[in-house]
Structure formats: structure tokens, C-alpha cells
Protein backbone atom coordinates (compact mmCIF):
# COMPACT_ATOMS: atom_id res chain seq x y z
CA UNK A 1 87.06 45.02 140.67
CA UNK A 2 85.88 48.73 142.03
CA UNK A 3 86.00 47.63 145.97
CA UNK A 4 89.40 46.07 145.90
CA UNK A 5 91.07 48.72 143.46
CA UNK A 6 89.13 51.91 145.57
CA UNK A 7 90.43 49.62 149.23
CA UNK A 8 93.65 49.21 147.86
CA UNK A 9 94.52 52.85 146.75
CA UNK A 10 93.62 54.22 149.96
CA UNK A 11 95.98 51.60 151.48
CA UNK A 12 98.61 52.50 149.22
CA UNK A 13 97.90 56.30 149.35
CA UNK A 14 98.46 55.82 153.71
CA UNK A 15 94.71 56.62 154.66
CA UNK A 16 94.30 56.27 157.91
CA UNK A 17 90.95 53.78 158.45
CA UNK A 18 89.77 51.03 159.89
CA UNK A 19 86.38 49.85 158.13
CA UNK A 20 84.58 50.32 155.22
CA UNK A 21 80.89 50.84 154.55
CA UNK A 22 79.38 49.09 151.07
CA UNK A 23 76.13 49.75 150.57
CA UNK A 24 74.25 50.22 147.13
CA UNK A 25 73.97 53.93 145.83
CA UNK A 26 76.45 55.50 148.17
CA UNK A 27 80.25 55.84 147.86
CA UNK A 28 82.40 53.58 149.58
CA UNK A 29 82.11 54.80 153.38
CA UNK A 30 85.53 54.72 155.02
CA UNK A 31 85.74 54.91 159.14
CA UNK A 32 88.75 57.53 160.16
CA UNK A 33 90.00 58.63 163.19
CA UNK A 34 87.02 61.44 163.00
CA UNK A 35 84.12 59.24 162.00
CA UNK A 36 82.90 57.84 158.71
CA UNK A 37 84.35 59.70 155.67
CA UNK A 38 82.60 59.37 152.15
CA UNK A 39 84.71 59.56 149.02
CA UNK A 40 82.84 61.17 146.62
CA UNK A 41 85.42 61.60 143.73
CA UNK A 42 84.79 57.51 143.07
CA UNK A 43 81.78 56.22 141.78
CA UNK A 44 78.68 54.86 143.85
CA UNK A 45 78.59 51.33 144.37
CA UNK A 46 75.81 49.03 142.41
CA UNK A 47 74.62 45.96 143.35
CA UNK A 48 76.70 44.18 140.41
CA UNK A 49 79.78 45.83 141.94
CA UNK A 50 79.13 44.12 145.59
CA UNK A 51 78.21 40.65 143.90
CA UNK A 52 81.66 40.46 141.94
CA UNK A 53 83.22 41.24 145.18
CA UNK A 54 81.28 38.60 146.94
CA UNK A 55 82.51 36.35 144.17
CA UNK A 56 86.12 36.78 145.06
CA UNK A 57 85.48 36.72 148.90
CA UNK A 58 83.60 33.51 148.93
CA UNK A 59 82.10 31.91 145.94
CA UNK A 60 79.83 29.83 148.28
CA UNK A 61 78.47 33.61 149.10
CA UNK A 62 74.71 32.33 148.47
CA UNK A 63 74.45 30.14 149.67
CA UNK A 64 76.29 31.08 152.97
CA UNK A 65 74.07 34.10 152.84
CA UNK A 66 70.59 31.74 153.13
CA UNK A 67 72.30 29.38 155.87
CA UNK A 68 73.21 32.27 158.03
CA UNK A 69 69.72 33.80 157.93
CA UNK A 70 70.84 36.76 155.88
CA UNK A 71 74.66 37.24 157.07
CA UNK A 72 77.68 35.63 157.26
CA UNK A 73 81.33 36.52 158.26
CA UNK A 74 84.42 35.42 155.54
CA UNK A 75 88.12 36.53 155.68
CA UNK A 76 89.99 37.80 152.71
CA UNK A 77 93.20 37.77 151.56
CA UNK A 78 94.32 40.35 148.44
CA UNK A 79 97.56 39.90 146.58
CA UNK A 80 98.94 37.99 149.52
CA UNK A 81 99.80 41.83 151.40
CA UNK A 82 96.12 42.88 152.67
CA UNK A 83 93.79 40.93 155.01
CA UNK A 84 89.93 42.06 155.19
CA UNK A 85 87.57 40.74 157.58
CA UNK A 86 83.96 40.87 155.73
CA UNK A 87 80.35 40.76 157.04
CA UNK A 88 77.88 40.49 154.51
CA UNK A 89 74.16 41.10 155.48
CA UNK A 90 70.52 41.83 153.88
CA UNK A 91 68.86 44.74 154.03
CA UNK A 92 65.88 47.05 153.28
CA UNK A 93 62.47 45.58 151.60
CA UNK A 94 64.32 44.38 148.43
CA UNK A 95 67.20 42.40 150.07
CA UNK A 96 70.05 44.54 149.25
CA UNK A 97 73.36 43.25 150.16
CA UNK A 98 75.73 45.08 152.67
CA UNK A 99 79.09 44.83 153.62
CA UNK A 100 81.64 45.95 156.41
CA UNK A 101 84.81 45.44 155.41
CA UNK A 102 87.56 45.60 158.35
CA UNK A 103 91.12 45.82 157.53
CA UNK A 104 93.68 44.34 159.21
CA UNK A 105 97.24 44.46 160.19
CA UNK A 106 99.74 42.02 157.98
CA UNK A 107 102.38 42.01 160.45
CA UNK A 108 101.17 40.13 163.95
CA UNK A 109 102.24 42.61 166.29
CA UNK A 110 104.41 41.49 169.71
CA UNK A 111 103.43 41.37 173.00
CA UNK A 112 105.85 44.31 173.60
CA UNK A 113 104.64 46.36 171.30
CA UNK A 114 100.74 46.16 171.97
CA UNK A 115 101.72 47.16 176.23
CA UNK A 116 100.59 44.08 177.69
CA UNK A 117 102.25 43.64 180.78
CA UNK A 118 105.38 42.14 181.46
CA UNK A 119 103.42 39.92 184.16
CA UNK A 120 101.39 38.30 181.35
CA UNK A 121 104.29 37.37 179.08
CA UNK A 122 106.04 36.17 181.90
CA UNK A 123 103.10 33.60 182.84
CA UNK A 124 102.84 32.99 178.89
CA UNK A 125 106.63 31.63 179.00
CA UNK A 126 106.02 29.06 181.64
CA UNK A 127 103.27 27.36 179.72
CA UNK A 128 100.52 27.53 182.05
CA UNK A 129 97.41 25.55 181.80
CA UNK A 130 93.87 26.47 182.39
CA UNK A 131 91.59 29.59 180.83
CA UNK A 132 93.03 32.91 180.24
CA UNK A 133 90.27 35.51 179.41
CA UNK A 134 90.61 38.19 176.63
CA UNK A 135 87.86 40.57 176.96
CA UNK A 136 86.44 44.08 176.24
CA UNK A 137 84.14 46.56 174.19
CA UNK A 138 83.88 46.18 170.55
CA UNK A 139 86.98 47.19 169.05
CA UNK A 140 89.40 47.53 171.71
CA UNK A 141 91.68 45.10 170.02
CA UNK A 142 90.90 41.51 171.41
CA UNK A 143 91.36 39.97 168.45
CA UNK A 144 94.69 41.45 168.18
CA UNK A 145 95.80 40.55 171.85
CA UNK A 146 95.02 37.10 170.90
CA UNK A 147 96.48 37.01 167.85
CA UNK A 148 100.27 38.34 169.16
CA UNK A 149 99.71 35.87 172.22
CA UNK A 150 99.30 33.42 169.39
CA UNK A 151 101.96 34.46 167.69
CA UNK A 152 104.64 34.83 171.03
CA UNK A 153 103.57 31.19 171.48
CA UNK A 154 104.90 30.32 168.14
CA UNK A 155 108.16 31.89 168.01
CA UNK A 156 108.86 30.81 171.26
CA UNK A 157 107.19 27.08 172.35
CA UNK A 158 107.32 23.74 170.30
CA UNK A 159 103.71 23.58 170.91
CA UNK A 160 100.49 22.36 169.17
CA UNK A 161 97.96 25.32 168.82
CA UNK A 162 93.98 25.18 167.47
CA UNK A 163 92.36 28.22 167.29
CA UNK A 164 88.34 28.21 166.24
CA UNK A 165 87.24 31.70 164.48
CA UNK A 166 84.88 33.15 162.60
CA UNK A 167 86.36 33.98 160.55
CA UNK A 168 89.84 33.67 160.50
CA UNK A 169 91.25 36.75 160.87
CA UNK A 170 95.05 36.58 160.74
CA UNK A 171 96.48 33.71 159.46
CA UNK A 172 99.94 32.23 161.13
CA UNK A 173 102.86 30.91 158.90
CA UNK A 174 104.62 27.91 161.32
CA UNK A 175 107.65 28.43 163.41
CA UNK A 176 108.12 26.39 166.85
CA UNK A 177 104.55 25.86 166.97
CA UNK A 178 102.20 23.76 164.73
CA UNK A 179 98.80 25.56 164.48
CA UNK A 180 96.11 24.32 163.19
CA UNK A 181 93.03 27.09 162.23
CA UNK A 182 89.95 26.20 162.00
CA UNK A 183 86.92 28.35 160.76
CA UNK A 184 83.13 28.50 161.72
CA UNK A 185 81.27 27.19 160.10
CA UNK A 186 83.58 25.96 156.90
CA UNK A 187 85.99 23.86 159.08
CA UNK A 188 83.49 22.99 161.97
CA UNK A 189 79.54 24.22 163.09
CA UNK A 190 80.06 25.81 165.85
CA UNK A 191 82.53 26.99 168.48
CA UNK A 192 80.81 24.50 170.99
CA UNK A 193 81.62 21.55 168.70
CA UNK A 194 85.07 22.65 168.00
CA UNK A 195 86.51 22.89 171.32
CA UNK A 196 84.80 18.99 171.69
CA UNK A 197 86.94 18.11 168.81
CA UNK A 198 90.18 19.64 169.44
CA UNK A 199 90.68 17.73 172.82
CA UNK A 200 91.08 14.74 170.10
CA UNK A 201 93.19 16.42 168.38
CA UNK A 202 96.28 16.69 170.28
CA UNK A 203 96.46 20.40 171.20
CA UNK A 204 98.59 22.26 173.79
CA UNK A 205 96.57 25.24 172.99
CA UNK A 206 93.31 26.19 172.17
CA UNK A 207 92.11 29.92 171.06
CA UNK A 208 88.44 30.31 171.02
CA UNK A 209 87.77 33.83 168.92
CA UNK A 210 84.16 34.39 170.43
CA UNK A 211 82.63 32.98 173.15
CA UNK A 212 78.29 33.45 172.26
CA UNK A 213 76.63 30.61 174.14
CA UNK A 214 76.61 28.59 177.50
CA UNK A 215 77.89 25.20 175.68
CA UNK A 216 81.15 27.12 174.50
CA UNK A 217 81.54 27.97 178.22
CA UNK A 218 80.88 24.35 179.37
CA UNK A 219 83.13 23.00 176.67
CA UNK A 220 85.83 25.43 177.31
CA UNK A 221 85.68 25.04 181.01
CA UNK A 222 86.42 21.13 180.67
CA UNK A 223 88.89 21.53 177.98
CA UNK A 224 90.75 23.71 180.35
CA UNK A 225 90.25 21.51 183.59
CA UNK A 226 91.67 18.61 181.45
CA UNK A 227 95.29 20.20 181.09
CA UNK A 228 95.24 22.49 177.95
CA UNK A 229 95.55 26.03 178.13
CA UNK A 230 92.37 27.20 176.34
């Protein structure tokens, strides 16, 4: 498979990126420190190539595609060592399909490790209930904040945790915590609907990856008013 084998060489050969660029007729398109780099010692990439990759991603990929009005979101795992987020998408007069491929880290970092201040692990320890904001511009690592918070909840609290993504992005192996992940829209329709549902379901914790509409908000706000930490 040309996209995996290309992804997972750079990986291997310690290339420093953080997304990749699929598009028909170019190279794969790799994002370094210094901007988009194209590697033009492999192949370009044909249609067939991005279909057998969309295979392996999701093989509901069609139909997801048609549902989503012409883009959906899926996580992948490779070899049980890599994680990719994906976002598929149409494009141009013929309906090409796109992708941009983020990688992500295999080890959750700690709290420690990512800075976050001493005052917000403190307030994690005692438990606290209510809603705790994670926010910032694209790419400034919210989804890794959340995930380590996640994570310092698990080692540490005999907890029950639902997080509601889209897609999953890292995915927890049980410690103190039980943690049930659910993904939009295979596990549940929306983010609105999800935080309904987990206030039946016995959580401590809720993680909400995006927040996109007003009933999110409203849902969120009475999940946390009811005594979870959301």
C-alpha cells in the first residue's frame, strides 16, 4: 500500500512532520517545520492508490463520503505503533478524492511534560465538577491537552470517563479509570446527542473533542450543572 509504506518510512527514517497532503498527480506532500515539503524521489499518487488506502481506513469510506456531503473524518491505527487522523474530501469538477493525513503521538504525553501549570493539575486531583474549557487556534495542541488530562485522570482516579470525538484520536488502554470512547457519527450522531446520552450512562467525566453548535453548549452546560465534570 504506497501511502502507508511512503508514511511509514519517513516515520522510521525520523522526519520531522506533522501532516500529509494526498492529492492525485502530485507526490505525497509532507508539512515540516519550514512548510510543506514534496518528495519527489517516490512516485505520484493515482486515484487507485488513495481508494486502497481508503479501503484500509474505513471500508464504509462511500458511503461515509455521500453522508457527510463530500468529507468525513476517520482515525487509523497501523501495525498497532502509528495513529493517523484522516480527512477525506471531494474536489475539483471530477470529484477527486483528497486526504490530510495527521500523525499523531503513540505515547499520551503527561501533564508535566506538555507545561501546563501546576495550578491545573492540582484542581485536576481534587476531582472538581463543572466545565473546564480547552481552547485555541488550530493546531496549538488542544487535542493533546485533553488527551494527557485524560490520561492523568486514568492513572490517577477510579473514575468513569466518556469522551465524544470525531474521530477518535488517541485511544486509552484502562488503568484506574474506565473510559468509554465514543465516535461521531459511528458510535452516536452528533456531539449534542452524545452528551444527552452519557448523563445515562454513569460517567464521572465527560470530554467533548469539538464544540460546533449552540445545542452542544446547552447540553454541556446542564451536564455540567448536574455534577459531572464535562
Amino acid at each position: 500500500m504506497k501511502i502507508v509504506e511512503q508514511i511509514i518510512k519517513f516515520v522510521n527514517d525520523g522526519m520531522a512532520f506533522t501532516d500529509v497532503n494526498v492529492q492525485v498527480g502530485l507526490p505525497l506532500l509532507f508539512r515540516t517545520p519550514v512548510g510543506y515539503k514534496a518528495l519527489d524521489e517516490w512516485q505520484e499518487i493515482t486515484q487507485e492508490d488513495i481508494i486502497i488506502f481508503a479501503e484500509f481506513a474505513d471500508i464504509k469510506w462511500r458511503r461515509r463520503l455521500d453522508e457527510g456531503g463530500g468529507q468525513f473524518d476517520c482515525g487509523v491505527t497501523i501495525k498497532g505503533e502509528m495513529r493517523l487522523r484522516c480527512n477525506f474530501y471531494l474536489h475539483g469538477a471530477q470529484d477527486s478524492i483528497g486526504i490530510v493525513i495527521r500523525k499523531l503521538p503513540v505515547v499520551i504525553s503527561d501533564l508535566d511534560k506538555l507545561g501546563v501549570s501546576p495550578t491545573i493539575k492540582r484542581m485536576m486531583d481534587t476531582r472538581p465538577k463543572g466545565l473546564f474549557l480547552v481552547s485555541g487556534p488550530t493546531g496549538c495542541g488542544k487535542s493533546t491537552t485533553l488527551a494527557s488530562i485524560i490520561e492523568h485522570f486514568n492513572k490517577t482516579q477510579p473514575v468513569s470517563i466518556i469522551t465524544l470525538e470525531e474521530p477518535i484520536e488517541y485511544e486509552f488502554q484502562r488503568k484506574m479509570a474506565s473510559i468509554i470512547q465514543r465516535e461521531i457519527p459511528r458510535n452516536v450522531t452528533s456531539f449534542e446527542i452524545g452528551v444527552k446520552t452519557a448523563k445515562r450512562q454513569d460517567p464521572d467525566i465527560i470530554m467533548v473533542g469539538e464544540v460546533r453548535d449552540k445545542g452542544t453548549v446547552d447540553a454541556m452546560i446542564t451536564a455540567a450543572c448536574s455534577g459531572h465534570l464535562v
